[in-house]
PDB file of N, CA and C in Angstrom:
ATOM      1  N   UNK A   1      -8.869  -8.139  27.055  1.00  0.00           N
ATOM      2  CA  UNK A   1      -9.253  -9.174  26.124  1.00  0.00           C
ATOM      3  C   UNK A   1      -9.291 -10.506  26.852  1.00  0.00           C
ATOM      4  N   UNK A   2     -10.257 -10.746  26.860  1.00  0.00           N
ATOM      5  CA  UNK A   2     -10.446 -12.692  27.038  1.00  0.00           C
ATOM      6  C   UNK A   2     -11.145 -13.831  26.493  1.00  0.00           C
ATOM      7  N   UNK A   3     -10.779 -14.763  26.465  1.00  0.00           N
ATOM      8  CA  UNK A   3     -11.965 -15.365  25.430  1.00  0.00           C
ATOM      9  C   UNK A   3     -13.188 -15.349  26.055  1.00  0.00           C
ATOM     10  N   UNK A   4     -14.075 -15.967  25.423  1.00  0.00           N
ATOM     11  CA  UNK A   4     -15.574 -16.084  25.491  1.00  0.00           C
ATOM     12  C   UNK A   4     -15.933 -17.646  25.246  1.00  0.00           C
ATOM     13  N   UNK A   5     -17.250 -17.799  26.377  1.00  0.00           N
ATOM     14  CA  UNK A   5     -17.455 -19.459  25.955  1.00  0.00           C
ATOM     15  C   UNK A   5     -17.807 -19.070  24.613  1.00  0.00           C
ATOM     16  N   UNK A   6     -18.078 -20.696  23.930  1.00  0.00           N
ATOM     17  CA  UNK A   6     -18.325 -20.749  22.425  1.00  0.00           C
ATOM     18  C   UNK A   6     -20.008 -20.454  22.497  1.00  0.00           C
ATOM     19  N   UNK A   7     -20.209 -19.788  21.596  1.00  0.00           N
ATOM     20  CA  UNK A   7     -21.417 -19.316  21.552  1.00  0.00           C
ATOM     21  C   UNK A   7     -22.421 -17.825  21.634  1.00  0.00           C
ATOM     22  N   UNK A   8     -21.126 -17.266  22.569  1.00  0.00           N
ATOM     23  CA  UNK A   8     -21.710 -16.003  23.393  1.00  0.00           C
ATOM     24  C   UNK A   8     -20.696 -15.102  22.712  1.00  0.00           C
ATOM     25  N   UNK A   9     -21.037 -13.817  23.014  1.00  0.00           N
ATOM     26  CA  UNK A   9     -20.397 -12.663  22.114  1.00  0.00           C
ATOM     27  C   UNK A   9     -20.369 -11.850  23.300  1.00  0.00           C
ATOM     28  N   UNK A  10     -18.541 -11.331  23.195  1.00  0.00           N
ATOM     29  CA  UNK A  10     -18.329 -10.488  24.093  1.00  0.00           C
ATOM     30  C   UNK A  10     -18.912  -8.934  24.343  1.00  0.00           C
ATOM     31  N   UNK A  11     -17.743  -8.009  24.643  1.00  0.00           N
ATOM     32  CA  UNK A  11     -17.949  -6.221  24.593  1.00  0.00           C
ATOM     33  C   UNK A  11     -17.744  -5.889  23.044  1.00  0.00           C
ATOM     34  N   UNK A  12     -16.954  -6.480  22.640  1.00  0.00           N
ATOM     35  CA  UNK A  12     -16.466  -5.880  21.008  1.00  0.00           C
ATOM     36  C   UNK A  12     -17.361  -6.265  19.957  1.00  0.00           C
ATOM     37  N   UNK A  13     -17.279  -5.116  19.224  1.00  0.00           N
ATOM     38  CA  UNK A  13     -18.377  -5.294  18.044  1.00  0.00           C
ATOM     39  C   UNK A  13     -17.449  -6.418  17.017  1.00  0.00           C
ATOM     40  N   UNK A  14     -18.223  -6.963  15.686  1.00  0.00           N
ATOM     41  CA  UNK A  14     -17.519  -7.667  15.187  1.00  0.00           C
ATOM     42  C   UNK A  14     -16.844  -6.916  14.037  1.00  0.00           C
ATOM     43  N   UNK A  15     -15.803  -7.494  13.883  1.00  0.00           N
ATOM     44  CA  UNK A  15     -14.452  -7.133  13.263  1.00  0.00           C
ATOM     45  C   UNK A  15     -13.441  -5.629  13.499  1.00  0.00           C
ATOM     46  N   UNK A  16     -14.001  -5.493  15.356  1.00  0.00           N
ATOM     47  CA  UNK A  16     -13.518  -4.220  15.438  1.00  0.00           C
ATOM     48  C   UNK A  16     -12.293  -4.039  15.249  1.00  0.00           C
ATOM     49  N   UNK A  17     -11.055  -4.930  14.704  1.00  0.00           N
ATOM     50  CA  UNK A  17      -9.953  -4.937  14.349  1.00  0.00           C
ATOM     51  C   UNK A  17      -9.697  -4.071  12.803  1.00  0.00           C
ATOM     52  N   UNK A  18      -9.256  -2.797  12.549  1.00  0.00           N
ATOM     53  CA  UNK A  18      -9.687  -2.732  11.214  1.00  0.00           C
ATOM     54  C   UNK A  18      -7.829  -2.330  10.488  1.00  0.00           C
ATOM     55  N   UNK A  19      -7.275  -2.038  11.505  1.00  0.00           N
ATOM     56  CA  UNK A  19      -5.443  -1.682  11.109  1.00  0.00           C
ATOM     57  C   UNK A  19      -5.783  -0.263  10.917  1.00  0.00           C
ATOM     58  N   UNK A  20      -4.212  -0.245  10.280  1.00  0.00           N
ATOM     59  CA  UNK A  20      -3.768   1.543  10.305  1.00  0.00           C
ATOM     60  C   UNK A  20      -4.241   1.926   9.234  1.00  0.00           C
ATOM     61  N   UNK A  21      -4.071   3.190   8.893  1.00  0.00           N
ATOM     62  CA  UNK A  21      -4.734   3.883   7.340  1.00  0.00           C
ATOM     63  C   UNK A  21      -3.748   3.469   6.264  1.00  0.00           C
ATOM     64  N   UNK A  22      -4.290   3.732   5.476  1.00  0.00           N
ATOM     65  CA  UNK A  22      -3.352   3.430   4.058  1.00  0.00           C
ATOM     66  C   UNK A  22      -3.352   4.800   3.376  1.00  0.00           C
ATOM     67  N   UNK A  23      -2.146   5.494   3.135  1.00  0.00           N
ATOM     68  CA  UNK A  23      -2.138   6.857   2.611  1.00  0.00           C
ATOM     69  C   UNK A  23      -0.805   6.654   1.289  1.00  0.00           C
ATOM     70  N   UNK A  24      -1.685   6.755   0.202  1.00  0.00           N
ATOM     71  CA  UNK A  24      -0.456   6.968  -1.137  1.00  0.00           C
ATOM     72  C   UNK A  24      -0.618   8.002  -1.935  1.00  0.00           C
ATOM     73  N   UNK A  25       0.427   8.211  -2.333  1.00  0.00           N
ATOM     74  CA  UNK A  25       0.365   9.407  -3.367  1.00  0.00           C
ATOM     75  C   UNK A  25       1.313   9.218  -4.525  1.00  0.00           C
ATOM     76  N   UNK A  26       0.839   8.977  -5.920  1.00  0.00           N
ATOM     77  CA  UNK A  26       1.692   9.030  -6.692  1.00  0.00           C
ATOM     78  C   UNK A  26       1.738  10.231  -7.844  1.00  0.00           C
ATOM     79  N   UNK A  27       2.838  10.884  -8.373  1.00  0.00           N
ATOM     80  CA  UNK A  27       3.116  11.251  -9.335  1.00  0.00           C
ATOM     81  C   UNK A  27       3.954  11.093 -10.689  1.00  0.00           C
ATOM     82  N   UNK A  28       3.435  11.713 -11.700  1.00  0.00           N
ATOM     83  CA  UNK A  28       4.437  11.642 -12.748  1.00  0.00           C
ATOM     84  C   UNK A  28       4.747  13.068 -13.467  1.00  0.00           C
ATOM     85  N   UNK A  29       5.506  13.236 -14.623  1.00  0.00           N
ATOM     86  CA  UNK A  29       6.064  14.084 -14.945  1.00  0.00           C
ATOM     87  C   UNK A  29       6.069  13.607 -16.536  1.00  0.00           C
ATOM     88  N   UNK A  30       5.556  13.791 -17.683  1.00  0.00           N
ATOM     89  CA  UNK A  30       5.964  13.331 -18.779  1.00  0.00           C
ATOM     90  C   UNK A  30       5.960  15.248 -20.012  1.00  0.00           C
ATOM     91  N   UNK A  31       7.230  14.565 -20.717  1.00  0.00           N
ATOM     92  CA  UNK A  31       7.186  15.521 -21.478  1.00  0.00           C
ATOM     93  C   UNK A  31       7.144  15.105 -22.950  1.00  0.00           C
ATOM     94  N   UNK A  32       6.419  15.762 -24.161  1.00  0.00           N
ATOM     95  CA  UNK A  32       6.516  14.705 -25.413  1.00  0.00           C
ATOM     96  C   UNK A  32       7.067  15.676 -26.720  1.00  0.00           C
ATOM     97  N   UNK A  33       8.028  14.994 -27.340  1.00  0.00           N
ATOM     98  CA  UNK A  33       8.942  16.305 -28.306  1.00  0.00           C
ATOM     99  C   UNK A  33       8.863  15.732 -29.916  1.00  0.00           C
ATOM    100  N   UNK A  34       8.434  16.545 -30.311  1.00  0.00           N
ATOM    101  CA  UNK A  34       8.010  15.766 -31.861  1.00  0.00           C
ATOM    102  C   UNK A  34       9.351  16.030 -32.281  1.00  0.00           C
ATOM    103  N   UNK A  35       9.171  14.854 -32.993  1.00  0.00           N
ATOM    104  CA  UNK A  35      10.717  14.440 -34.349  1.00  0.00           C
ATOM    105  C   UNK A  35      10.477  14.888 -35.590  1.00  0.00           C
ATOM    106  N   UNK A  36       9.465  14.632 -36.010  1.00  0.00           N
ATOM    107  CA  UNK A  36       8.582  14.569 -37.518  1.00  0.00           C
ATOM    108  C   UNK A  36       7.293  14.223 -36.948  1.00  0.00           C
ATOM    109  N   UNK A  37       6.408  15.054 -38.162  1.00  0.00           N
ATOM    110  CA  UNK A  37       5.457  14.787 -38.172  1.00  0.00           C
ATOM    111  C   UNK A  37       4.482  13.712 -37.551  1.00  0.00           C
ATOM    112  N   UNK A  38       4.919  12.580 -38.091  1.00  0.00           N
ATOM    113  CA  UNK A  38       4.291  11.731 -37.325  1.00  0.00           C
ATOM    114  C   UNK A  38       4.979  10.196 -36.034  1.00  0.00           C
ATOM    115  N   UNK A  39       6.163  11.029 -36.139  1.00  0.00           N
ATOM    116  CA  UNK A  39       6.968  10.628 -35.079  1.00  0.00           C
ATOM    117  C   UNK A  39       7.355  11.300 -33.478  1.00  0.00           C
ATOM    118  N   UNK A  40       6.900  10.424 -32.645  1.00  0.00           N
ATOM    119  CA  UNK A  40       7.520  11.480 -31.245  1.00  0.00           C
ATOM    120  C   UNK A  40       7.886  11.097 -30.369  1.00  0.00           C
ATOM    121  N   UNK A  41       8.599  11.763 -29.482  1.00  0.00           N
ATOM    122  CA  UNK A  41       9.616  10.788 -28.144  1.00  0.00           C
ATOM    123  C   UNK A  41       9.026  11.500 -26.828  1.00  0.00           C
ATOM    124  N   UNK A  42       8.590  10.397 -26.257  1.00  0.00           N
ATOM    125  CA  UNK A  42       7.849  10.955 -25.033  1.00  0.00           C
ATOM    126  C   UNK A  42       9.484  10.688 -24.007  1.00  0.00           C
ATOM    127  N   UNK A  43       9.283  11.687 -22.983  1.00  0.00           N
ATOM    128  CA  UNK A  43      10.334  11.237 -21.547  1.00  0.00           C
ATOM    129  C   UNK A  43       9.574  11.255 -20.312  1.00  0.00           C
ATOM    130  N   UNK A  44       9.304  10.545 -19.488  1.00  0.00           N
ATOM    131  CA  UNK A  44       8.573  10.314 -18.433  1.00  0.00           C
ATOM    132  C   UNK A  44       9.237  10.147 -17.338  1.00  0.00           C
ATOM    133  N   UNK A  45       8.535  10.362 -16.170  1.00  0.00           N
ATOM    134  CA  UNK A  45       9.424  10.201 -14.954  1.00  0.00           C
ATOM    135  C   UNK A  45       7.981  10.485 -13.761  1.00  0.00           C
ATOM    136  N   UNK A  46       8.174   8.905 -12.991  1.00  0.00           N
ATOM    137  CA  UNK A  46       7.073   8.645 -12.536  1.00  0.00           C
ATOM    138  C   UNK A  46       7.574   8.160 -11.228  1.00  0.00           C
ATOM    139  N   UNK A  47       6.792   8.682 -10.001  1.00  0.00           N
ATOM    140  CA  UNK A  47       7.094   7.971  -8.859  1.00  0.00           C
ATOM    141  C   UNK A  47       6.082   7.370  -7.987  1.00  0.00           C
ATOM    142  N   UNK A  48       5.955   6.730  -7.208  1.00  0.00           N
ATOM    143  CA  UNK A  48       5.414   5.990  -6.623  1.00  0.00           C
ATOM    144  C   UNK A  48       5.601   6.075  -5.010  1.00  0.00           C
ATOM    145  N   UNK A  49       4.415   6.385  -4.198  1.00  0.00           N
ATOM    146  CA  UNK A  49       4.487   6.585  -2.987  1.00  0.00           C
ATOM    147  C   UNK A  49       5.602   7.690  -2.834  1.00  0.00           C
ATOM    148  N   UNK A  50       5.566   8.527  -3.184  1.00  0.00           N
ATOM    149  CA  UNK A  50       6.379  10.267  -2.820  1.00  0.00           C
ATOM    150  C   UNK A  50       7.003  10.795  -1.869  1.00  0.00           C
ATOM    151  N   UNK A  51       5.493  10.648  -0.804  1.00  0.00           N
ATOM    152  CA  UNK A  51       6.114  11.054   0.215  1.00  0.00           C
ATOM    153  C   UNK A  51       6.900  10.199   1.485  1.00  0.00           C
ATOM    154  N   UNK A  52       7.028   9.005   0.631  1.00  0.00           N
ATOM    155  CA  UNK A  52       7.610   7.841   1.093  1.00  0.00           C
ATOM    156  C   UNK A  52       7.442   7.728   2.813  1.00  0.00           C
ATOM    157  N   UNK A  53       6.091   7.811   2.751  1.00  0.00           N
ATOM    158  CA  UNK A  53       5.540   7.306   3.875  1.00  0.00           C
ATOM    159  C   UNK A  53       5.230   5.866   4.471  1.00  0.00           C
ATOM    160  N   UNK A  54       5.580   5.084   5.617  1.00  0.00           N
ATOM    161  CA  UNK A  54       5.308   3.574   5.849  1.00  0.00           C
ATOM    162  C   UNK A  54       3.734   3.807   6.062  1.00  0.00           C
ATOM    163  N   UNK A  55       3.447   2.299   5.255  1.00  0.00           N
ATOM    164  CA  UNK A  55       2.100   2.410   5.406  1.00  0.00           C
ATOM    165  C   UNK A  55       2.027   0.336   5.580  1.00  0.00           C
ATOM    166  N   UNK A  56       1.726   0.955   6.940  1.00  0.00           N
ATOM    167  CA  UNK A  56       2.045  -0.954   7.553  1.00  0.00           C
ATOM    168  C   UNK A  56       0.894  -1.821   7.260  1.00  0.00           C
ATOM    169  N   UNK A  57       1.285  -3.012   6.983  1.00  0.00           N
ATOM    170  CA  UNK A  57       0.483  -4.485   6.081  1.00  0.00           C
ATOM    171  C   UNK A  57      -0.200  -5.213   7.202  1.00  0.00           C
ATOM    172  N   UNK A  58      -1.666  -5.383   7.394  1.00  0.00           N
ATOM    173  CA  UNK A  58      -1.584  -6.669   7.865  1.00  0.00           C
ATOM    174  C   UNK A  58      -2.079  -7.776   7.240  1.00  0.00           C
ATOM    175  N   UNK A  59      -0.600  -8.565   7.462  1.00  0.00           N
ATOM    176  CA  UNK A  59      -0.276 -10.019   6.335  1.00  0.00           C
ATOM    177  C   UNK A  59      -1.294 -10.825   7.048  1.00  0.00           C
ATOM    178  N   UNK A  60      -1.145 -11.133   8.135  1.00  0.00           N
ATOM    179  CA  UNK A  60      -2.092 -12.745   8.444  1.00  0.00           C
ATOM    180  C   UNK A  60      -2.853 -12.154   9.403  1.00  0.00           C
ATOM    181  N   UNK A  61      -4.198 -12.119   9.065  1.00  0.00           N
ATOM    182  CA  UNK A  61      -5.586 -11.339   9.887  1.00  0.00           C
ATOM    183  C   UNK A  61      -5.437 -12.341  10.911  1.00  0.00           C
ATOM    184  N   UNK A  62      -5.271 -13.356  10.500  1.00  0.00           N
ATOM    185  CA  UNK A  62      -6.015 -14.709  11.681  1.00  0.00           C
ATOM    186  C   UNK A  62      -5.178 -14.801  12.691  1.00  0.00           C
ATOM    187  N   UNK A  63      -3.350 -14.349  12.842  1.00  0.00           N
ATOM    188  CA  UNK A  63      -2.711 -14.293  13.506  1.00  0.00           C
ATOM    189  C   UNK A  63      -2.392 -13.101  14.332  1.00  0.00           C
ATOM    190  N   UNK A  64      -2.833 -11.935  13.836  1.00  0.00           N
ATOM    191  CA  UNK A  64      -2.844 -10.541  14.014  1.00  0.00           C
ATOM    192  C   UNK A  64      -4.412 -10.543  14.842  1.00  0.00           C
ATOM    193  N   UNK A  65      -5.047 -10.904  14.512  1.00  0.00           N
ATOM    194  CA  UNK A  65      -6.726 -10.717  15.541  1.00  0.00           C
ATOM    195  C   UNK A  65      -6.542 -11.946  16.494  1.00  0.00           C
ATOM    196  N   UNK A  66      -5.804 -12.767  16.712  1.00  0.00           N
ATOM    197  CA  UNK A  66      -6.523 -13.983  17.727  1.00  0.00           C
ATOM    198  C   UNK A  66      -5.579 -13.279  18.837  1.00  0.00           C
ATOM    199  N   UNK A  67      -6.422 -13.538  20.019  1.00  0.00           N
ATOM    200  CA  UNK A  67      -5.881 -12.690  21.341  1.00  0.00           C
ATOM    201  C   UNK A  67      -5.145 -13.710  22.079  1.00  0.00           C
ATOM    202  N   UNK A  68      -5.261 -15.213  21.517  1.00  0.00           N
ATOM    203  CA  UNK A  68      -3.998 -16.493  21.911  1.00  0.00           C
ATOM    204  C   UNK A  68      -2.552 -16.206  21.232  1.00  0.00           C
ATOM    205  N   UNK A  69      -2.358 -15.642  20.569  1.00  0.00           N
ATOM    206  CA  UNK A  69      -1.357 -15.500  19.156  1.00  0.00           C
ATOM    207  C   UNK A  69      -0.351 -14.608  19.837  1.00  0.00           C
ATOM    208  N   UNK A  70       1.021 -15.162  20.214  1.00  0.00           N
ATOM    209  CA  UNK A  70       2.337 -13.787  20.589  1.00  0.00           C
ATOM    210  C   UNK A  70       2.262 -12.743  19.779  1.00  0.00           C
ATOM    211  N   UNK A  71       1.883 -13.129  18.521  1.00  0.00           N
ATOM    212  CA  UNK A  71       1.840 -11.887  17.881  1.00  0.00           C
ATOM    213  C   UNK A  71       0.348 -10.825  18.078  1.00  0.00           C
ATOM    214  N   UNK A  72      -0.560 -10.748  18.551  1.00  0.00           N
ATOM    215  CA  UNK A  72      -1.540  -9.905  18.512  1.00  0.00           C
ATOM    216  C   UNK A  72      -1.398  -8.686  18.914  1.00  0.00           C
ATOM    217  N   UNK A  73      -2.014  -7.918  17.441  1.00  0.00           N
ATOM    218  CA  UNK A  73      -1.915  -6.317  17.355  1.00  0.00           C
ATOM    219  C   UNK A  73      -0.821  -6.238  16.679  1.00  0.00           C
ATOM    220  N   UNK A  74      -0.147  -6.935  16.803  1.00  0.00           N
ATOM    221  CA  UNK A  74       1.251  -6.327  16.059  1.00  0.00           C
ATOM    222  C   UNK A  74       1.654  -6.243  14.237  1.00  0.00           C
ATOM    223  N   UNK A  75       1.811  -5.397  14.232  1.00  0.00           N
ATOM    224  CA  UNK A  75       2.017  -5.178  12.769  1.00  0.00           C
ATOM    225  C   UNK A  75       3.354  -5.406  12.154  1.00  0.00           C
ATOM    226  N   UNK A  76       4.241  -6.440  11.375  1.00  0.00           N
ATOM    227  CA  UNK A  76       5.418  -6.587  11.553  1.00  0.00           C
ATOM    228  C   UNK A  76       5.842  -6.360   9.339  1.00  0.00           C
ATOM    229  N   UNK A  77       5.155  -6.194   8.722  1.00  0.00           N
ATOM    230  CA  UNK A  77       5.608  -5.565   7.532  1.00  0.00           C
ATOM    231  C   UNK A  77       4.834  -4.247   6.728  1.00  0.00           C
ATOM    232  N   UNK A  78       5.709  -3.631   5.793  1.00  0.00           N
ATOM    233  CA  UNK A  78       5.436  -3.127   5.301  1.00  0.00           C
ATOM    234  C   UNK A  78       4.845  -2.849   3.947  1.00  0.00           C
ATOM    235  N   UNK A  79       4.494  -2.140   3.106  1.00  0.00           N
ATOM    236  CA  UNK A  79       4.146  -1.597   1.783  1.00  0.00           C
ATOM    237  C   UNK A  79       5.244  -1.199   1.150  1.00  0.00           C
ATOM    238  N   UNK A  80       5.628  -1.457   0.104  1.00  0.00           N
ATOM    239  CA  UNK A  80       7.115  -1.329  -1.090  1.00  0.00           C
ATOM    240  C   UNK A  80       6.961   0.400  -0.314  1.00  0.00           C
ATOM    241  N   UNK A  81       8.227   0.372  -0.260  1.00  0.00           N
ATOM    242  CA  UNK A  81       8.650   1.886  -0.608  1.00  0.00           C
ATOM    243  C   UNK A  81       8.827   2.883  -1.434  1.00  0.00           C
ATOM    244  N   UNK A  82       9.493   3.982  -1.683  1.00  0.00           N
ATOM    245  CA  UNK A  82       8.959   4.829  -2.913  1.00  0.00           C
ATOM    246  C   UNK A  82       9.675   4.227  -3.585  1.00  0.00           C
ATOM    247  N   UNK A  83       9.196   4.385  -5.163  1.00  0.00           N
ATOM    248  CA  UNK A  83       9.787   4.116  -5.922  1.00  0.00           C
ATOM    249  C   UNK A  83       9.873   4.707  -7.472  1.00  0.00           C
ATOM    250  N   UNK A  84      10.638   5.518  -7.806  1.00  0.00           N
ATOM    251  CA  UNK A  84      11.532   6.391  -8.495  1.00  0.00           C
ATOM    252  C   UNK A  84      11.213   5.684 -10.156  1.00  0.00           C
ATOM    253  N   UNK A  85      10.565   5.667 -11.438  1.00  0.00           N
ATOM    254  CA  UNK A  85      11.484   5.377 -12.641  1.00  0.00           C
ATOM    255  C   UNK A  85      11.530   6.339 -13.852  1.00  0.00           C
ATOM    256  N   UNK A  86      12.054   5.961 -14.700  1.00  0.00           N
ATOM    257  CA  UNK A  86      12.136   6.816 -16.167  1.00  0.00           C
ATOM    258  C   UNK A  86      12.117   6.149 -17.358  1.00  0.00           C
ATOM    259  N   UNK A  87      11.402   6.707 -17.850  1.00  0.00           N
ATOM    260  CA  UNK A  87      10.913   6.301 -18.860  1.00  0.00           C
ATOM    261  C   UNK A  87      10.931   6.847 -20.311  1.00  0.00           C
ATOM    262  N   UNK A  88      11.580   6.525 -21.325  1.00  0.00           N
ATOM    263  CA  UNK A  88      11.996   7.299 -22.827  1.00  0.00           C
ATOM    264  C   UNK A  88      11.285   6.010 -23.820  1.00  0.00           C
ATOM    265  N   UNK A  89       9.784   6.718 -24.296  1.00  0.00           N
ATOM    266  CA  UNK A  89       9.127   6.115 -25.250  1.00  0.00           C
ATOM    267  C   UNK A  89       8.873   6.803 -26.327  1.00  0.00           C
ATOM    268  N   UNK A  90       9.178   6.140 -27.997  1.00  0.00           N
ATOM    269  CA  UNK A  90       9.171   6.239 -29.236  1.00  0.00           C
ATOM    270  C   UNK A  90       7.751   5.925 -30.139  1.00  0.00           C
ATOM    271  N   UNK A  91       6.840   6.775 -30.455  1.00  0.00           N
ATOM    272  CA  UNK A  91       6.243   6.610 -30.720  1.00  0.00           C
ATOM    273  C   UNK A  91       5.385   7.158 -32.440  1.00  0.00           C
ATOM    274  N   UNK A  92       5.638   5.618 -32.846  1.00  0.00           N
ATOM    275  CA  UNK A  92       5.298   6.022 -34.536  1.00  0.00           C
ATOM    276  C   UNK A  92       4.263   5.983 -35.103  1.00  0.00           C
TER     277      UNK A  92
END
């Protein structure tokens, strides 16, 4: 990598910077149990990112692509991790 006078375009195509993949998977689980007739209680249970895989961020393009920048290439956060909830809804 080196710069280029202003004007001229190097070997690299433009925006050949594109980051890592992004891979999610979510599921849920709901079950629904009648009370009465026209009453019923759902129970749910839903997760988020499963296979609780890192799936790395890039936060600042402009600092992450400039080839002056200590940081270039480097990927330094992440995407929330899995996340687990439950859920008990009443429905009339």
């Amino acid at each position: 990598f080196f710069n280029v006078p202003p004007g001229q375009t190097g070997n690299l195509e433009r925006n050949f910077i594109s980051g890592p993949t992004f891979f999610n998977w979510d599921a849920s689980i709901i079950k629904n149990i009648n009370i009465t007739e026209n009453v019923r209680f759902q129970i749910r249970g839903e997760a988020f990112n499963v296979l609780n895989r890192s799936n790395f961020a890039i936060t600042n393009q402009f600092t992450q692509a400039n080839i002056n920048s200590g940081t270039f290439g480097r990927l330094l956060s992440t995407f929330q991790p899995r996340i687990v909830q439950f859920v008990g809804r009443i429905e009339f």
